[in-house]
N, C-alpha and C. Protein backbone atom coordinates (compact mmCIF):
# COMPACT_ATOMS: atom_id res chain seq x y z
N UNK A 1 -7.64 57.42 8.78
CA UNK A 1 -8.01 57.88 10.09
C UNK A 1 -6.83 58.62 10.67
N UNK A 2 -7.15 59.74 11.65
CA UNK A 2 -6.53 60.35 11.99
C UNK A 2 -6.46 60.96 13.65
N UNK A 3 -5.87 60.88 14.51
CA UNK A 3 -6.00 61.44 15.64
C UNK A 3 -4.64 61.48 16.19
N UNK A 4 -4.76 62.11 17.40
CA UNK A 4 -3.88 63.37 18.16
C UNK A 4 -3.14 62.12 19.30
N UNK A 5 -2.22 62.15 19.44
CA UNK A 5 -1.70 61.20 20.67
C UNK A 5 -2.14 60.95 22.17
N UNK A 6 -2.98 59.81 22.95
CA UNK A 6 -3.42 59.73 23.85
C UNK A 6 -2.47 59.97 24.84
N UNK A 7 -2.90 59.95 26.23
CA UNK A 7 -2.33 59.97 27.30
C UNK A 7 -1.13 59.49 27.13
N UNK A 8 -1.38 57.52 26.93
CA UNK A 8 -0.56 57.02 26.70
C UNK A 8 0.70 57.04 25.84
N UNK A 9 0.85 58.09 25.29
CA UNK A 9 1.55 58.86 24.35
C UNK A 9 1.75 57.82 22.98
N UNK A 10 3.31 57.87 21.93
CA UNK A 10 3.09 57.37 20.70
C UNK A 10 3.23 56.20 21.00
N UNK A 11 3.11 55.11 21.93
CA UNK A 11 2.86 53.91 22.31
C UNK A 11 1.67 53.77 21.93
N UNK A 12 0.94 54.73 23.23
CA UNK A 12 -0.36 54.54 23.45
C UNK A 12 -1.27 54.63 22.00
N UNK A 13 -0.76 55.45 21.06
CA UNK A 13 -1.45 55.81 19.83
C UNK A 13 -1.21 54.61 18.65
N UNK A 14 -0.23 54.19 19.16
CA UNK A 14 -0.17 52.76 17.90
C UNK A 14 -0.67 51.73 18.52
N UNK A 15 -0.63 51.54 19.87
CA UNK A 15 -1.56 50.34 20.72
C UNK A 15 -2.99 50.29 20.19
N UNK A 16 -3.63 51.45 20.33
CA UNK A 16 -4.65 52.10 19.60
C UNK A 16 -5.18 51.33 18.33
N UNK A 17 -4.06 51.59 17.09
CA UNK A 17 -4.24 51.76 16.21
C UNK A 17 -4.21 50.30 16.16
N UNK A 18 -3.39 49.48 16.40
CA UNK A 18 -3.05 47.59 15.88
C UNK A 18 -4.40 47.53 16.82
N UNK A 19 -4.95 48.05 17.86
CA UNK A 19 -5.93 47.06 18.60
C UNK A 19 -7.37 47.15 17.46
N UNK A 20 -7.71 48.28 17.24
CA UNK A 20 -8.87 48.75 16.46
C UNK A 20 -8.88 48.01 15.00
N UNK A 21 -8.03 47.80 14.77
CA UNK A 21 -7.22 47.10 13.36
C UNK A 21 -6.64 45.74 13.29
N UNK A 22 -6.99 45.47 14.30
CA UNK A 22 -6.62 44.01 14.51
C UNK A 22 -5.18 43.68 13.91
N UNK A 23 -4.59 44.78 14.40
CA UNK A 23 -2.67 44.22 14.23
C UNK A 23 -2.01 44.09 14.93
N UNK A 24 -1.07 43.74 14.43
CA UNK A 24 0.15 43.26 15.88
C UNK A 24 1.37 44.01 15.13
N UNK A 25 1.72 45.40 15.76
CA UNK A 25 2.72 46.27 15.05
C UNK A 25 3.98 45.87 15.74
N UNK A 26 5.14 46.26 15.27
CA UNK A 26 6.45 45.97 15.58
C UNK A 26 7.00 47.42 15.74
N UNK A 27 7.44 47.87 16.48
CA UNK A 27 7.51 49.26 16.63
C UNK A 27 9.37 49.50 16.83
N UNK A 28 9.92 50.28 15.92
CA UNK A 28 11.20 50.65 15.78
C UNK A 28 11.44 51.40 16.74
N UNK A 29 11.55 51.79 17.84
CA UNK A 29 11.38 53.04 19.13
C UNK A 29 12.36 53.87 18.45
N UNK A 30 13.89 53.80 17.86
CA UNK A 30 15.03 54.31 17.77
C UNK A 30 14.55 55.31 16.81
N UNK A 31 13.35 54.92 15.48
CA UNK A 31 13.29 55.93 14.76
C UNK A 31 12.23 56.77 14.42
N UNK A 32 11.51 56.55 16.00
CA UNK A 32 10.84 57.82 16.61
C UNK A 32 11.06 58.68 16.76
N UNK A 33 11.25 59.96 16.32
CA UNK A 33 11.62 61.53 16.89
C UNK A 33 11.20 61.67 18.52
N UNK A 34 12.19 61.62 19.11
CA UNK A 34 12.19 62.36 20.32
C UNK A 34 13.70 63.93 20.38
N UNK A 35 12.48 64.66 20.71
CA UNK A 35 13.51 66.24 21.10
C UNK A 35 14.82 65.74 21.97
N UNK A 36 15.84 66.72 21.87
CA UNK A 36 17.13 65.86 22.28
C UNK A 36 16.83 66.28 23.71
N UNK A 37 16.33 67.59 24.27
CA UNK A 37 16.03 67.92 25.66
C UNK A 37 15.36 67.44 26.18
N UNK A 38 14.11 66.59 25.49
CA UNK A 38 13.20 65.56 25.92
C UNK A 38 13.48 64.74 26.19
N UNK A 39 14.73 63.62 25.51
CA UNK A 39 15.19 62.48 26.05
C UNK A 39 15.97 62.77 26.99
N UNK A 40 16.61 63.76 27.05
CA UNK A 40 17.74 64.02 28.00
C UNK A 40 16.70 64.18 29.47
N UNK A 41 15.84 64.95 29.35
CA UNK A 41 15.18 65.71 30.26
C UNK A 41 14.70 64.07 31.23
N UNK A 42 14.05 63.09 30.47
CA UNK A 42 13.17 62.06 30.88
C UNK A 42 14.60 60.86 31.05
N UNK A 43 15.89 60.58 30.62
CA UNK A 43 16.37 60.32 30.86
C UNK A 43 16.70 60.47 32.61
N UNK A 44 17.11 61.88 33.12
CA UNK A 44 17.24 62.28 33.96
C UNK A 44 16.22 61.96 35.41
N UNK A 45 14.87 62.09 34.43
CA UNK A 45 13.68 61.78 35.69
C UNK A 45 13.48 60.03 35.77
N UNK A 46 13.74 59.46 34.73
CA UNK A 46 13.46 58.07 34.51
C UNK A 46 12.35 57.67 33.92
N UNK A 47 11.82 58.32 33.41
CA UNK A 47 10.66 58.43 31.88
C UNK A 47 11.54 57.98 30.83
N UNK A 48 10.23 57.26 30.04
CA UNK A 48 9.80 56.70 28.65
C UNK A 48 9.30 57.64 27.69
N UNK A 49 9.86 58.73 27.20
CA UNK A 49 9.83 59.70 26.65
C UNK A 49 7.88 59.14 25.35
N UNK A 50 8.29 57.87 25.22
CA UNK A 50 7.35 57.45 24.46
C UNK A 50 5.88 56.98 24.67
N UNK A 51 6.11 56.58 25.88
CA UNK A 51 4.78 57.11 26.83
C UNK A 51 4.02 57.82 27.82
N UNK A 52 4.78 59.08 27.87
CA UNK A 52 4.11 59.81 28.00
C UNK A 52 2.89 60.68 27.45
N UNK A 53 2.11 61.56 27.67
CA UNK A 53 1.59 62.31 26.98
C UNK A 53 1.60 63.17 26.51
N UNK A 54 1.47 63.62 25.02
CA UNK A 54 1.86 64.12 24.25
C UNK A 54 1.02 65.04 23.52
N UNK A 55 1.13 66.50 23.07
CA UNK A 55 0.99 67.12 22.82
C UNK A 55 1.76 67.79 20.86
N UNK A 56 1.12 67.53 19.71
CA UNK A 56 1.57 68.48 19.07
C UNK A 56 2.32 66.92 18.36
N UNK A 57 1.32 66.07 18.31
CA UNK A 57 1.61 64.18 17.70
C UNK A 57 0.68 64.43 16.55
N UNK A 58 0.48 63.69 15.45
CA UNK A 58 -0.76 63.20 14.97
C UNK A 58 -0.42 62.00 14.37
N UNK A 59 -0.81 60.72 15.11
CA UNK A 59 -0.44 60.02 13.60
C UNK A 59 -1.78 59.07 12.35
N UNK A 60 -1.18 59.37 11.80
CA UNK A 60 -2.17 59.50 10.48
C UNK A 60 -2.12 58.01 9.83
N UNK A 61 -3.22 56.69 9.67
CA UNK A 61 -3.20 55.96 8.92
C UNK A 61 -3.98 56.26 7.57
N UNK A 62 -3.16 56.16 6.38
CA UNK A 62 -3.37 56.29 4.92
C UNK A 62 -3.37 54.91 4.26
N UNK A 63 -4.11 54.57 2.87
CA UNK A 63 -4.07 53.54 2.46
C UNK A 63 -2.81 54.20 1.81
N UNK A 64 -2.07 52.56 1.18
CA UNK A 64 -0.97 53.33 0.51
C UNK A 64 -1.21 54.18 -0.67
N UNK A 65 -1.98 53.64 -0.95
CA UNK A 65 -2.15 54.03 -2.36
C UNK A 65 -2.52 56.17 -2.10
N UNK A 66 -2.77 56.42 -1.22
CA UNK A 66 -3.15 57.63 -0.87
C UNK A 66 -1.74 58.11 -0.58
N UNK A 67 -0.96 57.78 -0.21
CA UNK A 67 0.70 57.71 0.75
C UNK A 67 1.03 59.38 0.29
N UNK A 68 1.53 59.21 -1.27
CA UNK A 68 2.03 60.49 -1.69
C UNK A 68 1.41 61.42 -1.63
N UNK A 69 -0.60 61.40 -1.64
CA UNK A 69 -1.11 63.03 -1.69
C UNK A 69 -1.06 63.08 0.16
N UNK A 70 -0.98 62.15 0.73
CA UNK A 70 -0.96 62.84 2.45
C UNK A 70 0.04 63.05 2.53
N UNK A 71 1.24 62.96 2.17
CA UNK A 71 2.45 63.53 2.01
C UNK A 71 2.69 65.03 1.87
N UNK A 72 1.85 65.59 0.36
CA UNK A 72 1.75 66.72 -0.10
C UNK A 72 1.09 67.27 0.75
N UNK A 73 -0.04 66.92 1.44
CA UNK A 73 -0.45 67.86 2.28
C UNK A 73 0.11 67.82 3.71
N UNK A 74 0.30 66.83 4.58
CA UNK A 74 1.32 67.20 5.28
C UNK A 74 2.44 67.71 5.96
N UNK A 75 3.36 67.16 4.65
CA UNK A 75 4.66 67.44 4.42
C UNK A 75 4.74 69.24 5.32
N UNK A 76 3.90 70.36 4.30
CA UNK A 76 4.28 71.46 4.96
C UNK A 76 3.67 72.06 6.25
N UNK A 77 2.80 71.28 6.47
CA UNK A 77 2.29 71.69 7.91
C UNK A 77 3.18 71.27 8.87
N UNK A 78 3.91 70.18 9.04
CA UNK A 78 4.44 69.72 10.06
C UNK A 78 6.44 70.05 9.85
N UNK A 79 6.79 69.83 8.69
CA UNK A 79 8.24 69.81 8.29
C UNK A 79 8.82 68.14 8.88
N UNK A 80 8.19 67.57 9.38
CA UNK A 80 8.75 66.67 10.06
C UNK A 80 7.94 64.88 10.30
N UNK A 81 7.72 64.47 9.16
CA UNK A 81 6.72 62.77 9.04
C UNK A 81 7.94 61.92 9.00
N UNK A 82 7.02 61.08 9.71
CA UNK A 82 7.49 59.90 9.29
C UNK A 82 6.49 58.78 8.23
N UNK A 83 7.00 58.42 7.19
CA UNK A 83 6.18 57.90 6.06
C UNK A 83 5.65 56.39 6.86
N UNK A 84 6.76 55.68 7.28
CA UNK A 84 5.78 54.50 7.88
C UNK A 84 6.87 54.26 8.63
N UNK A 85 6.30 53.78 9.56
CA UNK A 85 6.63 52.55 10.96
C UNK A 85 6.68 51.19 11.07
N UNK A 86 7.71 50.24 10.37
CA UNK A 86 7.35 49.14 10.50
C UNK A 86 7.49 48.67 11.62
């Protein structure tokens, strides 16, 4: 399954994902990509760069066993995955 980041931004999209899935995720925040002007920017206002809403997200659950061909096709559309989130 695949979809675009809610309101709630990449919080909101893994809240999402453990609720529908009945998981309880552990979320690394540090090795989330945030733009350096983005943190800086939301630093400044006092935003959670990570919940906000977001634009130009997708995150993608794959069985593993699929891992490497969503890779291949990914990989060049975006330049920029993260393989998993523990």
């Amino acid at each position: 399954m695949a979809w675009g980041a809610p309101e709630g931004g990449d919080i909101g999209s893994l809240a999402v994902t453990g609720t529908a899935n009945a998981l309880e995720l552990r979320i690394e925040e540090d090795c989330l990509p945030v733009a350096e002007p983005v943190r800086r920017t939301c630093e400044l206002l006092g935003f959670d760069p990570l919940h906000l809403a977001n634009e130009g997200r997708l995150l993608a659950v794959v069985p593993e066993a699929d891992r490497e061909l969503a890779m291949e096709v990914l990989v060049p559309l975006s330049g920029e995955l993260l393989p998993r989130i523990c």
